[in-house]
PDB file of N, CA and C in Angstrom:
ATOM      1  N   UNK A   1     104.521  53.658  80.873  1.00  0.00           N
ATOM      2  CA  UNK A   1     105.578  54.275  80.101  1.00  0.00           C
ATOM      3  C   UNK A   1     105.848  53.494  78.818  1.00  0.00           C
ATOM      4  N   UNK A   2     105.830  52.340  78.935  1.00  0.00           N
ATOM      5  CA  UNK A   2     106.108  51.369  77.875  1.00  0.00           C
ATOM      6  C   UNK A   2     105.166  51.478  76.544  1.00  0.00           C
ATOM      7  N   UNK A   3     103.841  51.720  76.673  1.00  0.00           N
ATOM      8  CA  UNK A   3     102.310  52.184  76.189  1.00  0.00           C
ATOM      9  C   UNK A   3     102.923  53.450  75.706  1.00  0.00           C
ATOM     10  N   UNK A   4     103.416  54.521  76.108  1.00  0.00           N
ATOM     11  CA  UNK A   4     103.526  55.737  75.409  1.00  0.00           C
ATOM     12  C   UNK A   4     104.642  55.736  74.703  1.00  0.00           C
ATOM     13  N   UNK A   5     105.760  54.806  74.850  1.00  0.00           N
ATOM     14  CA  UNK A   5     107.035  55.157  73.997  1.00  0.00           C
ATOM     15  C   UNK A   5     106.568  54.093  72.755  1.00  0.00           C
ATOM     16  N   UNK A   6     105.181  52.915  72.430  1.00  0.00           N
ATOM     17  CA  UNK A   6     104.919  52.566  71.562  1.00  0.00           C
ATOM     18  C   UNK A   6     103.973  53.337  70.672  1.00  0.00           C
ATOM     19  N   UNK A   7     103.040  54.275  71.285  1.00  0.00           N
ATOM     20  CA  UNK A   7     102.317  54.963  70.699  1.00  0.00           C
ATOM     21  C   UNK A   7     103.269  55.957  69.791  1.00  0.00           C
ATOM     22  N   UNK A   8     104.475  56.269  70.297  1.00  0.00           N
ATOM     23  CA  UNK A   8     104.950  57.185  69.859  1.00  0.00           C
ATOM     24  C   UNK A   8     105.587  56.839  68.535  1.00  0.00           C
ATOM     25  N   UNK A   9     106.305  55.500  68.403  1.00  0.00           N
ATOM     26  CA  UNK A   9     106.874  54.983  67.729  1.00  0.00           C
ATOM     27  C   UNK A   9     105.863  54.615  66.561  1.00  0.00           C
ATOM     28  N   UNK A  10     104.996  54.310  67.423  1.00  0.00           N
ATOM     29  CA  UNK A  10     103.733  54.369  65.662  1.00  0.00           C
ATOM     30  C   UNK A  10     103.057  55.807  65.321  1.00  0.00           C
ATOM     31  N   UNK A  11     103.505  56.558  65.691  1.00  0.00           N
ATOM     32  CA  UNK A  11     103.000  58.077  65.188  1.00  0.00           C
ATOM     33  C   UNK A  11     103.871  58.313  64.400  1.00  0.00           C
ATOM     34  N   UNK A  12     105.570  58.005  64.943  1.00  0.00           N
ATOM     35  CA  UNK A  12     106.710  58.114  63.694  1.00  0.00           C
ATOM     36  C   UNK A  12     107.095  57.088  62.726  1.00  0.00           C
ATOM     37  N   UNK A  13     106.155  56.096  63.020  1.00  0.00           N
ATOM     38  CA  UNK A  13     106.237  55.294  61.857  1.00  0.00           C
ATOM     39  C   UNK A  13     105.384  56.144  60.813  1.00  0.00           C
ATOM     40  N   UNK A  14     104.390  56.902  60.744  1.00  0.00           N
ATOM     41  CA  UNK A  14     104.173  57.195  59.827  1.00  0.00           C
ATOM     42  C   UNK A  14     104.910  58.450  58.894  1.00  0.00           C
ATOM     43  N   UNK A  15     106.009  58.520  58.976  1.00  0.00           N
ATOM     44  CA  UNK A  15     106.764  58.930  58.232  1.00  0.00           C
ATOM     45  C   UNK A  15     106.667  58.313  57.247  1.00  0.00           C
ATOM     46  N   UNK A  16     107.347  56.865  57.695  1.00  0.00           N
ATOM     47  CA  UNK A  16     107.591  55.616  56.687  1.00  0.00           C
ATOM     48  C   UNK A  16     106.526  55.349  55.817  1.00  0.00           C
ATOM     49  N   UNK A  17     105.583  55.360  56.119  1.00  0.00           N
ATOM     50  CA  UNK A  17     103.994  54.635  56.141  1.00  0.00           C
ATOM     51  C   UNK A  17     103.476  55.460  54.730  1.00  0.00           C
ATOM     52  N   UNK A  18     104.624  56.458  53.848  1.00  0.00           N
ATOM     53  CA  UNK A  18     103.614  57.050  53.113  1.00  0.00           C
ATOM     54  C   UNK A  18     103.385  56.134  52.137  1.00  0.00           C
ATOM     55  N   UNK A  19     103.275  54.642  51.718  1.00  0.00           N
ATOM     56  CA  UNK A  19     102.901  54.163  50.650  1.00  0.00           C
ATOM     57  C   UNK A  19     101.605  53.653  50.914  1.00  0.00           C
ATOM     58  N   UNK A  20     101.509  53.933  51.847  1.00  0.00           N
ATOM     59  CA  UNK A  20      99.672  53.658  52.450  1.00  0.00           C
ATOM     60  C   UNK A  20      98.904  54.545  52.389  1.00  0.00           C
ATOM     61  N   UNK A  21      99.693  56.324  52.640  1.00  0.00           N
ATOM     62  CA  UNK A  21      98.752  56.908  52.603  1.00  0.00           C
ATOM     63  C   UNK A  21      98.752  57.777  51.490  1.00  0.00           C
ATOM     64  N   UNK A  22      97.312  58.117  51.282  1.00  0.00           N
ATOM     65  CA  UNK A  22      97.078  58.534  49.911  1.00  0.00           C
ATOM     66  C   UNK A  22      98.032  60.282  49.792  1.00  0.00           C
ATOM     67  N   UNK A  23      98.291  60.222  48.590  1.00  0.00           N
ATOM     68  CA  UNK A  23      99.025  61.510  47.665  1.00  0.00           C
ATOM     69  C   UNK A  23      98.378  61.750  47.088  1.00  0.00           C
ATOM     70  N   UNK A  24      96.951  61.926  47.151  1.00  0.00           N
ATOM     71  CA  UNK A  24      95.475  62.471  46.180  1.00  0.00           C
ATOM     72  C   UNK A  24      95.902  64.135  46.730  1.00  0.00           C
ATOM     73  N   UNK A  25      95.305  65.482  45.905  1.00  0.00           N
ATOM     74  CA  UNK A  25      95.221  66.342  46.729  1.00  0.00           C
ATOM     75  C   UNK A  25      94.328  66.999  47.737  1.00  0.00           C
ATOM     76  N   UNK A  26      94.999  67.382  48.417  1.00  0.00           N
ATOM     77  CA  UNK A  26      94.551  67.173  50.040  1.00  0.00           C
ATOM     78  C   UNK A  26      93.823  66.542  50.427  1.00  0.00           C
ATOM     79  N   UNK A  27      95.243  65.614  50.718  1.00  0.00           N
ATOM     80  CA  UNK A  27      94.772  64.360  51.380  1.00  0.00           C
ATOM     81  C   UNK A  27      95.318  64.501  52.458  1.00  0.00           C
ATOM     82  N   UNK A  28      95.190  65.251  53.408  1.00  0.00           N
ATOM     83  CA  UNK A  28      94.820  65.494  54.815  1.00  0.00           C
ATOM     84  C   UNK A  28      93.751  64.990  55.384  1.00  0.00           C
ATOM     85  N   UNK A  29      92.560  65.288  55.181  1.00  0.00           N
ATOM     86  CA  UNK A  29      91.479  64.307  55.701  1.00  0.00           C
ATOM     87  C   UNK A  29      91.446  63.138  55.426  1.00  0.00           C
ATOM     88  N   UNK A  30      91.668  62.602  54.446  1.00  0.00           N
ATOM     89  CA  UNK A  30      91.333  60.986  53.892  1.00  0.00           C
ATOM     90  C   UNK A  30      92.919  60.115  54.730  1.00  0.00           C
ATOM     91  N   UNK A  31      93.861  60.717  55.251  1.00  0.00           N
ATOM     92  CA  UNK A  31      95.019  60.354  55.747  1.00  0.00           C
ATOM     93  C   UNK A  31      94.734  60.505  57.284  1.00  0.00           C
ATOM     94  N   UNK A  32      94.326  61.763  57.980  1.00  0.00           N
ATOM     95  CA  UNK A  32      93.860  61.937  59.457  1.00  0.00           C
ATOM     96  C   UNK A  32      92.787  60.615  59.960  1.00  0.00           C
ATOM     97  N   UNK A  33      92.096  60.438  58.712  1.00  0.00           N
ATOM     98  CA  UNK A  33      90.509  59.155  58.711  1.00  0.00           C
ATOM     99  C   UNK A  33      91.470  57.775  58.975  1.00  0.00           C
ATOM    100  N   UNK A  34      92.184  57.411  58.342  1.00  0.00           N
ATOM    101  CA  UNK A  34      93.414  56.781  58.014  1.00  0.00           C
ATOM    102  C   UNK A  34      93.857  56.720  59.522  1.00  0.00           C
ATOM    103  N   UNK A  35      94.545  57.686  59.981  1.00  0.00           N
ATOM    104  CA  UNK A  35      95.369  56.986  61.223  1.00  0.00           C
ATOM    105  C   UNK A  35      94.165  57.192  62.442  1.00  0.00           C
ATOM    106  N   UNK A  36      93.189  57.980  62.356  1.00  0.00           N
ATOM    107  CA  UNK A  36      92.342  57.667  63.304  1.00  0.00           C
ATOM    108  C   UNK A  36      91.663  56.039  63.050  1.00  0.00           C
ATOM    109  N   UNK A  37      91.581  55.882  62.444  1.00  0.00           N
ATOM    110  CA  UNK A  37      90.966  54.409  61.884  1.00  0.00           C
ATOM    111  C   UNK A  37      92.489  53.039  62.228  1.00  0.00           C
ATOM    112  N   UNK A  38      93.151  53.037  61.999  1.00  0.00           N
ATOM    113  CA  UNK A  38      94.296  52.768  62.493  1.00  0.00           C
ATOM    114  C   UNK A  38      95.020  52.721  64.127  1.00  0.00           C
ATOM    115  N   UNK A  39      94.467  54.071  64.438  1.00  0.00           N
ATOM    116  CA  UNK A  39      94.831  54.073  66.187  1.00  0.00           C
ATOM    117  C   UNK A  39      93.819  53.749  66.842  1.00  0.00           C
ATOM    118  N   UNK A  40      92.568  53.111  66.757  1.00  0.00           N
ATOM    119  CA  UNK A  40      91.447  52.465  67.193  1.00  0.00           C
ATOM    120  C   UNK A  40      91.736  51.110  67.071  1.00  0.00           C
ATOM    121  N   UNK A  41      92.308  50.681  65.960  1.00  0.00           N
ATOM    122  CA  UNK A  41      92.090  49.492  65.605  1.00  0.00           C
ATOM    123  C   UNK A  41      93.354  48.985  66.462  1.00  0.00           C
ATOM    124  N   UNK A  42      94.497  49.252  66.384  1.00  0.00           N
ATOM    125  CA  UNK A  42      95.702  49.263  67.100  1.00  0.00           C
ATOM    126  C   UNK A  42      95.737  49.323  68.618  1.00  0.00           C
ATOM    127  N   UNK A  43      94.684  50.368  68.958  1.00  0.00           N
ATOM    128  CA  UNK A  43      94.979  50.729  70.521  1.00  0.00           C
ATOM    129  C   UNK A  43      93.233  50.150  71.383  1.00  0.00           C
ATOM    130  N   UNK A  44      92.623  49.343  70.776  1.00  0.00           N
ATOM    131  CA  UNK A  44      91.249  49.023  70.938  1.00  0.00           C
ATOM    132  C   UNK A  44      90.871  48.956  72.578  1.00  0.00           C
ATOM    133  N   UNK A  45      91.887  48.290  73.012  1.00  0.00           N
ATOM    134  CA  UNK A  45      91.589  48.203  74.190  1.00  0.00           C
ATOM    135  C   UNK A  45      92.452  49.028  75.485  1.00  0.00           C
ATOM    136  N   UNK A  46      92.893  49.809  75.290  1.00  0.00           N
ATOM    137  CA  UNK A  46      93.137  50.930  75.998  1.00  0.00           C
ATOM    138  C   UNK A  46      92.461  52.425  76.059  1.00  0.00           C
ATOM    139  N   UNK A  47      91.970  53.073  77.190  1.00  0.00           N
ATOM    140  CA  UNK A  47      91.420  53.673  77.284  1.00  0.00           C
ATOM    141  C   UNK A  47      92.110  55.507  76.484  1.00  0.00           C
ATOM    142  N   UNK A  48      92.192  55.483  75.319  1.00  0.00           N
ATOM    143  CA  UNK A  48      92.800  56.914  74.096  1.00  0.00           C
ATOM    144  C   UNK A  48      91.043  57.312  73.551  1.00  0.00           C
ATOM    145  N   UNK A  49      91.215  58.424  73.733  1.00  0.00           N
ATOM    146  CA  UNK A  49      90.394  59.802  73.392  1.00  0.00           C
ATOM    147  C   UNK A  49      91.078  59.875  71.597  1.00  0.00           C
ATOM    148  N   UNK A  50      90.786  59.612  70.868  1.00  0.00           N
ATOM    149  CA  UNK A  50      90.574  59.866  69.344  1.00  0.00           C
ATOM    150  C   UNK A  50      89.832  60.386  68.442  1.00  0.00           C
ATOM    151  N   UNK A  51      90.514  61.580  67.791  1.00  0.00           N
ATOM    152  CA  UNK A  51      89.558  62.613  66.682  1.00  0.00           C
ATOM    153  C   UNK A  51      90.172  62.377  65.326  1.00  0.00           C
ATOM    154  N   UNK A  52      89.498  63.306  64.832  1.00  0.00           N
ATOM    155  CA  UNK A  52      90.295  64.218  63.318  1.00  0.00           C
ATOM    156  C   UNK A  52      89.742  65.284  63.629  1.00  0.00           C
ATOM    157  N   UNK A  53      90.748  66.255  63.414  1.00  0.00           N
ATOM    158  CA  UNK A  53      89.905  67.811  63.994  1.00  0.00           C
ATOM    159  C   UNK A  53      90.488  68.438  62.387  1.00  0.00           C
ATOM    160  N   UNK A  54      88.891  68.874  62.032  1.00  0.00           N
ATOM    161  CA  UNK A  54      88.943  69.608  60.672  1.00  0.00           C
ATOM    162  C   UNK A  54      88.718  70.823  61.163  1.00  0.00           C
ATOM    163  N   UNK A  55      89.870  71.910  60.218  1.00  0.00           N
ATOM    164  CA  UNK A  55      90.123  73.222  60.349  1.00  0.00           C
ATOM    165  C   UNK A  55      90.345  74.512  59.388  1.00  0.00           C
ATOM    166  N   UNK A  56      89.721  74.996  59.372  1.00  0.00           N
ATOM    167  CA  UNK A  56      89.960  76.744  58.423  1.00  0.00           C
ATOM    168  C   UNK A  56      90.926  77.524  58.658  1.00  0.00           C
ATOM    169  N   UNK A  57      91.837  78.072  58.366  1.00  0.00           N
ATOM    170  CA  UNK A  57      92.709  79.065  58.558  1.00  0.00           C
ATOM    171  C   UNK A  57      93.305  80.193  57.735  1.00  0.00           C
ATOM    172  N   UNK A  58      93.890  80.984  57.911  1.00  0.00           N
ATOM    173  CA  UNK A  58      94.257  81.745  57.051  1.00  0.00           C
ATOM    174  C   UNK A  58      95.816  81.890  56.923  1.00  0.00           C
ATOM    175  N   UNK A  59      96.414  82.032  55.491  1.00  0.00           N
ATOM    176  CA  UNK A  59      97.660  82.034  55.460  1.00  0.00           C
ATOM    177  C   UNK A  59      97.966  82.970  54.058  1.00  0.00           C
ATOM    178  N   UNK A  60      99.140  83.571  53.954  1.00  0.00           N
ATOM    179  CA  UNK A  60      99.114  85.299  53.479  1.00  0.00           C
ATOM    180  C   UNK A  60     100.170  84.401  52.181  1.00  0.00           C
ATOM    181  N   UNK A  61      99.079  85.015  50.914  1.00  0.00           N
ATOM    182  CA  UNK A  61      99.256  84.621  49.915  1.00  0.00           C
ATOM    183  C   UNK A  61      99.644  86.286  48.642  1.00  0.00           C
ATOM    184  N   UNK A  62     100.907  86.681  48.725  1.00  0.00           N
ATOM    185  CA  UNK A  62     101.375  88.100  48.872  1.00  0.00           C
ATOM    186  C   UNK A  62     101.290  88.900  49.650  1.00  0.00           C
ATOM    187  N   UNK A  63      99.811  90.065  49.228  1.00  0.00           N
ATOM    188  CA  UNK A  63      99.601  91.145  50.090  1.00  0.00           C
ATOM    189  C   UNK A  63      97.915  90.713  50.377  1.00  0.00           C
ATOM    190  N   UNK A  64      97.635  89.346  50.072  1.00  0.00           N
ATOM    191  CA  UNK A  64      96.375  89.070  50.784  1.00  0.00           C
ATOM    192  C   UNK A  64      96.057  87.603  51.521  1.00  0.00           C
ATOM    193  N   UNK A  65      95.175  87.533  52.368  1.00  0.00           N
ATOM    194  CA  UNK A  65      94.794  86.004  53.097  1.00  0.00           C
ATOM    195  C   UNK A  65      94.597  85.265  52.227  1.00  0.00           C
ATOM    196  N   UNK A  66      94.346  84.435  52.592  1.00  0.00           N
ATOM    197  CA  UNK A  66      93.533  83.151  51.913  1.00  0.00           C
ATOM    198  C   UNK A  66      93.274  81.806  53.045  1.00  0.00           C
ATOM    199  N   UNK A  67      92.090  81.467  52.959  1.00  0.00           N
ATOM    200  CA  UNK A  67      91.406  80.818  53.517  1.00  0.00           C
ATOM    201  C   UNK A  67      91.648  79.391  53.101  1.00  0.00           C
ATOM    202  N   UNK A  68      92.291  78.122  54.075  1.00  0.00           N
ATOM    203  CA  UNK A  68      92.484  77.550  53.203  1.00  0.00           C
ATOM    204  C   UNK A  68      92.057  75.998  54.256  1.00  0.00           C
ATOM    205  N   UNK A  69      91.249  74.646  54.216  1.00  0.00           N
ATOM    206  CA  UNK A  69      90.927  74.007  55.134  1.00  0.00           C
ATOM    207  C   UNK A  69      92.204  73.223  55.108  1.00  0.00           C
ATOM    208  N   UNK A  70      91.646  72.004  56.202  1.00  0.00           N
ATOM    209  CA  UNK A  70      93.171  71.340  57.119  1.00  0.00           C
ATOM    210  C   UNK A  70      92.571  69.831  57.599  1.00  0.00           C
ATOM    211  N   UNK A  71      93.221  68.881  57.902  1.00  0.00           N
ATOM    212  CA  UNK A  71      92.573  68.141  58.577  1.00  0.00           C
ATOM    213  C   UNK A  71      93.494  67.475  59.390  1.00  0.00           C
ATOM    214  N   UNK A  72      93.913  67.179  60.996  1.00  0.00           N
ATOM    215  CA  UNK A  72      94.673  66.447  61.632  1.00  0.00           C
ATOM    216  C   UNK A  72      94.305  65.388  62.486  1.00  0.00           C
ATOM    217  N   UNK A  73      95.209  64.433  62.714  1.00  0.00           N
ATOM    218  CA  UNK A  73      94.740  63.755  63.636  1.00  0.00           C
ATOM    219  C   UNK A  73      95.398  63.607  64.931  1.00  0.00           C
ATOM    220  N   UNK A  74      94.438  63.683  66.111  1.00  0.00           N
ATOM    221  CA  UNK A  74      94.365  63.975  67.515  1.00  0.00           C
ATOM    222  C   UNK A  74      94.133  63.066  68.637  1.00  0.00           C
ATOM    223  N   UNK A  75      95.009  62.541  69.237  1.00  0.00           N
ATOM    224  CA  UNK A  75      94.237  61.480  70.295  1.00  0.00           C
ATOM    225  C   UNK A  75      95.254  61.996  71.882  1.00  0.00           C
ATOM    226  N   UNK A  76      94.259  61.472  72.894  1.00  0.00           N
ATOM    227  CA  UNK A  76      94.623  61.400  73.904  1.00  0.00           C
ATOM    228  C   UNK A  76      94.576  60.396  74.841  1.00  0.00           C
ATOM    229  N   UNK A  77      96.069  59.807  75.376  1.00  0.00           N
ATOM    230  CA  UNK A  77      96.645  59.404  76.230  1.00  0.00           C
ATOM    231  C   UNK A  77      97.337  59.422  77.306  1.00  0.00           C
ATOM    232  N   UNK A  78      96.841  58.893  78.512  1.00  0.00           N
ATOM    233  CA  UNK A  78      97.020  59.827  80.163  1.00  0.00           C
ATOM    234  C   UNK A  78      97.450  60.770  80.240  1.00  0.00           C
ATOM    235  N   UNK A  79      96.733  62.060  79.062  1.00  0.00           N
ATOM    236  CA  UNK A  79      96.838  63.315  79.670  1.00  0.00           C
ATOM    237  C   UNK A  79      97.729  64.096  78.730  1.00  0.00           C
ATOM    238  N   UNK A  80      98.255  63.124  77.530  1.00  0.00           N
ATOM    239  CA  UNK A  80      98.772  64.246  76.730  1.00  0.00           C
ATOM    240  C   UNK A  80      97.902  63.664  75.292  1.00  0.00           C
ATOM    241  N   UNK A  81      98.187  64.834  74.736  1.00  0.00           N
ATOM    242  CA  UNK A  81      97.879  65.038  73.399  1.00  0.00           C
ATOM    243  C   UNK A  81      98.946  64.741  72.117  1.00  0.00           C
ATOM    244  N   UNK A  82      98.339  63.566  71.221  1.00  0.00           N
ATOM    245  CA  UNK A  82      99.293  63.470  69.986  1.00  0.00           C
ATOM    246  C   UNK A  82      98.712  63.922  68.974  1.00  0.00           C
ATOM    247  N   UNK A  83      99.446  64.950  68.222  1.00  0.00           N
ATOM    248  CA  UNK A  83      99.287  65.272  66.480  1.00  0.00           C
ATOM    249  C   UNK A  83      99.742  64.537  65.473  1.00  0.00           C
ATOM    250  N   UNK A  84      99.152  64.053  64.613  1.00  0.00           N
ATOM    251  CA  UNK A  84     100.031  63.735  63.270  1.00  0.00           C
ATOM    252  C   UNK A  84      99.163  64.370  62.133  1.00  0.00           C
ATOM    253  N   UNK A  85     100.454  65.014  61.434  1.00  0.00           N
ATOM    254  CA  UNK A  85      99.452  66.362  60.599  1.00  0.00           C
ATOM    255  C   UNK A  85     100.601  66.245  59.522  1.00  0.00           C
ATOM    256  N   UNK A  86      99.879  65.717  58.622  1.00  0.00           N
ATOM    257  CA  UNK A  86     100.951  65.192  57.452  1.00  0.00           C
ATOM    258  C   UNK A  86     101.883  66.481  56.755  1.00  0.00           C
ATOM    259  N   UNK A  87     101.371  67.628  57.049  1.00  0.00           N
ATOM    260  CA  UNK A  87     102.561  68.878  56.846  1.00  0.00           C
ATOM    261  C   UNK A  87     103.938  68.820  58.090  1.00  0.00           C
ATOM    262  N   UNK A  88     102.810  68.270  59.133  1.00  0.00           N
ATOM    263  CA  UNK A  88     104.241  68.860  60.018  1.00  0.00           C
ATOM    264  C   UNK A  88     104.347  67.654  60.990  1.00  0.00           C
ATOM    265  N   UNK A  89     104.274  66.180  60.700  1.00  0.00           N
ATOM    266  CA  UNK A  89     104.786  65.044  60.962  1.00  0.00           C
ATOM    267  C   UNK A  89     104.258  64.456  62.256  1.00  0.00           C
ATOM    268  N   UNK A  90     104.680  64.148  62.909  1.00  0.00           N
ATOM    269  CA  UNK A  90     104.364  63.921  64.232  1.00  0.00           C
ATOM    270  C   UNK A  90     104.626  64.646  65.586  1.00  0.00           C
ATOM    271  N   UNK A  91     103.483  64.793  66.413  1.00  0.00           N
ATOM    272  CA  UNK A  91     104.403  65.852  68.094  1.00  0.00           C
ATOM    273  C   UNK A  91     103.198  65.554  68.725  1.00  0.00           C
ATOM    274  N   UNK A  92     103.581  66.046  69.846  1.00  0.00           N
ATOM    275  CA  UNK A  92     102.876  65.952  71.115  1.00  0.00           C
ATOM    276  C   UNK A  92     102.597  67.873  71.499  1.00  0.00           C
ATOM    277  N   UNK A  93     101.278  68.134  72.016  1.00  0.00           N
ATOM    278  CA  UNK A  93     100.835  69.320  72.396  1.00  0.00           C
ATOM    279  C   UNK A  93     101.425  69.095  73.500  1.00  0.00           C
ATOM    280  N   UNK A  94     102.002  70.136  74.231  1.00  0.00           N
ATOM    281  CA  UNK A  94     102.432  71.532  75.527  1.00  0.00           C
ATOM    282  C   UNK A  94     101.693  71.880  76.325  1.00  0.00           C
ATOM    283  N   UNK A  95     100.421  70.994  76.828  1.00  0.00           N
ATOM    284  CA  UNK A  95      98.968  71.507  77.157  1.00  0.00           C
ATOM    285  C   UNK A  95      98.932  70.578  78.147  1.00  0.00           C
ATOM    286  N   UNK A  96      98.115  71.599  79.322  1.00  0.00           N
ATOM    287  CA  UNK A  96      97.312  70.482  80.307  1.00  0.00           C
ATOM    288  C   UNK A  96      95.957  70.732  80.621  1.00  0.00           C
ATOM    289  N   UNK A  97      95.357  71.198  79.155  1.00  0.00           N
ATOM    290  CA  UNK A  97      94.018  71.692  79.351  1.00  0.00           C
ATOM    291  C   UNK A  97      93.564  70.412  78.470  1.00  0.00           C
ATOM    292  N   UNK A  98      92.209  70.088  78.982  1.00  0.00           N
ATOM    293  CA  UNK A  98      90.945  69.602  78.453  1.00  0.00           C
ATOM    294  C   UNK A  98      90.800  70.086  77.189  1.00  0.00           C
ATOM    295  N   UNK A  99      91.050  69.059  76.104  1.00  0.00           N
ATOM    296  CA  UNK A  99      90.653  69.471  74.220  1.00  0.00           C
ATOM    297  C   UNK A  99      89.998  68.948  74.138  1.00  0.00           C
ATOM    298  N   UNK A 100      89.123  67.720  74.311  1.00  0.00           N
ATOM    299  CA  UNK A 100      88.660  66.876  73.982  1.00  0.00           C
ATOM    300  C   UNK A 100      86.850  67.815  73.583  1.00  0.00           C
ATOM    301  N   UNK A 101      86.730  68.405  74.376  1.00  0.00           N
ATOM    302  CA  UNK A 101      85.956  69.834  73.749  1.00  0.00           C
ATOM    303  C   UNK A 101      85.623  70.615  73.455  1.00  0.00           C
ATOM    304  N   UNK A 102      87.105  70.734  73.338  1.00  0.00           N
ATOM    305  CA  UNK A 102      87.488  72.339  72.579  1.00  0.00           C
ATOM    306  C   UNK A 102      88.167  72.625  71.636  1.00  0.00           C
ATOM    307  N   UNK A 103      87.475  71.667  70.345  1.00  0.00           N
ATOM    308  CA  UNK A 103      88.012  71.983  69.161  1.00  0.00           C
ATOM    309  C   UNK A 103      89.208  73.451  68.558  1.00  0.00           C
ATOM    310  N   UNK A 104      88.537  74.602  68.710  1.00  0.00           N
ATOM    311  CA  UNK A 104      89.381  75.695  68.949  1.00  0.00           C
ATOM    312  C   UNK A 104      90.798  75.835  69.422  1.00  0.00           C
ATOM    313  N   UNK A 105      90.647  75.624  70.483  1.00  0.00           N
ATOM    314  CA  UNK A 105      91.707  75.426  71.813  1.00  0.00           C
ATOM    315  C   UNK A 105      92.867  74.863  70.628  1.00  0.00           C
ATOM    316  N   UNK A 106      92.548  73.535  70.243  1.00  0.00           N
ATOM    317  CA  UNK A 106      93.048  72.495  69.729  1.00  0.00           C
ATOM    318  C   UNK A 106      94.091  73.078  68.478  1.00  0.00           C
ATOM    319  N   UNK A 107      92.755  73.353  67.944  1.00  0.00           N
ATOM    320  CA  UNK A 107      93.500  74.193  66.221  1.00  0.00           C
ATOM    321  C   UNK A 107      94.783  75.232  66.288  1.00  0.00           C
ATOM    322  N   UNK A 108      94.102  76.314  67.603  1.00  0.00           N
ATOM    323  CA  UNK A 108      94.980  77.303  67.625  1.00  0.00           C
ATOM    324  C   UNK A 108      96.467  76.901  68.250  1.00  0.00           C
ATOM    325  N   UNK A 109      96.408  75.590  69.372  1.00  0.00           N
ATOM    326  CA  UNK A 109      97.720  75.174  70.017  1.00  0.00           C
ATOM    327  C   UNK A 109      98.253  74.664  68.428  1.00  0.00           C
ATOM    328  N   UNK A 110      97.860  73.957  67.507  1.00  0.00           N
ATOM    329  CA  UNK A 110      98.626  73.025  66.692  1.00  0.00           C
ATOM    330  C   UNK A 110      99.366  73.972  65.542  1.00  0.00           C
ATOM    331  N   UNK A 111      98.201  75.416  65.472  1.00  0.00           N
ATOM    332  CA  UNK A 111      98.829  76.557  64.353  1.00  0.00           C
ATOM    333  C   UNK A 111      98.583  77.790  64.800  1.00  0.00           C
ATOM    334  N   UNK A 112      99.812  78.014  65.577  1.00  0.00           N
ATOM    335  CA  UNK A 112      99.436  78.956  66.717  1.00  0.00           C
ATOM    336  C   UNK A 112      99.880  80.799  66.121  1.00  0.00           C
ATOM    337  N   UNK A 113     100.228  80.359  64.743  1.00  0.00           N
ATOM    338  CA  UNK A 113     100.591  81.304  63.901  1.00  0.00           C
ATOM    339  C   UNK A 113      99.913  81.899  62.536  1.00  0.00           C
ATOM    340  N   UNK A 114      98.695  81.343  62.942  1.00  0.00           N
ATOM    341  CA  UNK A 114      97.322  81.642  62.133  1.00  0.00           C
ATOM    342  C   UNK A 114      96.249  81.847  62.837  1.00  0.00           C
ATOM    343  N   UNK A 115      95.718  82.724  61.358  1.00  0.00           N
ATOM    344  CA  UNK A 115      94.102  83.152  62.310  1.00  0.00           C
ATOM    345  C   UNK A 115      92.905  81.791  61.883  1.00  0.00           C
ATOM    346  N   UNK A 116      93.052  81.108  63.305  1.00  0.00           N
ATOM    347  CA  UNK A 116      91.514  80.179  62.898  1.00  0.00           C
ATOM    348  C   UNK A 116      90.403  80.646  62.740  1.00  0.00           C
ATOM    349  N   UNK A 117      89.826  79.975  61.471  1.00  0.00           N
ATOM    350  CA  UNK A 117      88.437  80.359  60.755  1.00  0.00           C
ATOM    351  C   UNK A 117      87.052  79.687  61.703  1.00  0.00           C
ATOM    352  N   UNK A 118      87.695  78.090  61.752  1.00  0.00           N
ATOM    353  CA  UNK A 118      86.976  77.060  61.804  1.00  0.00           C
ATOM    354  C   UNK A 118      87.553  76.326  62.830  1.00  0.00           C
ATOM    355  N   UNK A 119      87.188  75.525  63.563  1.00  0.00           N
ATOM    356  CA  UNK A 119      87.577  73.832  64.073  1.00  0.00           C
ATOM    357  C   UNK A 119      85.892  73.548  64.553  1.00  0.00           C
ATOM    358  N   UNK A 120      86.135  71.718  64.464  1.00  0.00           N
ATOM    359  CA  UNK A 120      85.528  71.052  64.671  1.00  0.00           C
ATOM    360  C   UNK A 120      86.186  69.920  64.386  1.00  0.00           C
ATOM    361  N   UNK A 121      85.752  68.820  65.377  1.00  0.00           N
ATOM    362  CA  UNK A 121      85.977  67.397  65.832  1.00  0.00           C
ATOM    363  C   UNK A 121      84.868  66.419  64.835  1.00  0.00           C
ATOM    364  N   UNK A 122      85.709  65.810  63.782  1.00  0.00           N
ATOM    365  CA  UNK A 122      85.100  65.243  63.148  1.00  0.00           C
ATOM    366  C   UNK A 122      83.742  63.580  63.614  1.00  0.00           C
ATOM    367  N   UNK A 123      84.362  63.357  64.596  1.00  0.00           N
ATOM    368  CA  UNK A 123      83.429  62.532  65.218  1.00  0.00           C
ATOM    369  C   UNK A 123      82.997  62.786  66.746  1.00  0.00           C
ATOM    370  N   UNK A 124      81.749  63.013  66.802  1.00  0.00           N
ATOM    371  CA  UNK A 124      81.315  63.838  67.754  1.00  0.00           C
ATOM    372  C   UNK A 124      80.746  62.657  68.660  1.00  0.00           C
TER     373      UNK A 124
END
């Protein structure tokens, strides 16, 4: 328990943390690379499942879609799932399914209000 209320506390540290991470545009991936690179280095010796899951989606730009990519970062710890997705901060997935290969699965729980184009797990 102690292990997950610190993990957590460094997922909401990165609120704080934006002078580290880059404000280039979309910098979603180069920031997801960032805390995956970060929660390895941090959590080295505990057994966490760690991605960046890059994603396509669509989101209604008047009276038409638009296709637009994404990049978050994803790890797992005894059984739950953490997001940090620099639009929408830090959380934990609602899931007791197996993501770890199911990129899809993944995308659609995190934007469950779009049509996914794409997912894939940036380190395979």
């Amino acid at each position: 328990m102690r292990a997950l209320v610190v993990i957590m506390l460094f997922l909401l540290s990165f609120k704080g943390y934006s002078q580290s991470l880059s404000s280039a545009p979309n910098s979603c991936l180069i920031n997801s690379v960032k805390i995956y690179e970060d929660i390895n280095r941090k959590f080295a010796n505990r057994n966490i499942w760690n991605n960046v899951l890059i994603l396509k989606f669509d989101i209604k730009s008047g009276n038409k879609p638009i296709t637009i990519g994404h990049a978050v970062s994803i790890f797992n710890w005894q059984g739950k799932y953490f997001v940090y997705d620099i639009n929408q901060g830090s959380f934990i997935l609602n899931t007791s399914s197996d993501l770890k290969d199911n990129p899809l699965k993944a995308a659609r729980l995190i934007y469950p209000n779009h049509r996914i184009r794409y997912a894939k797990y940036m380190v395979q």
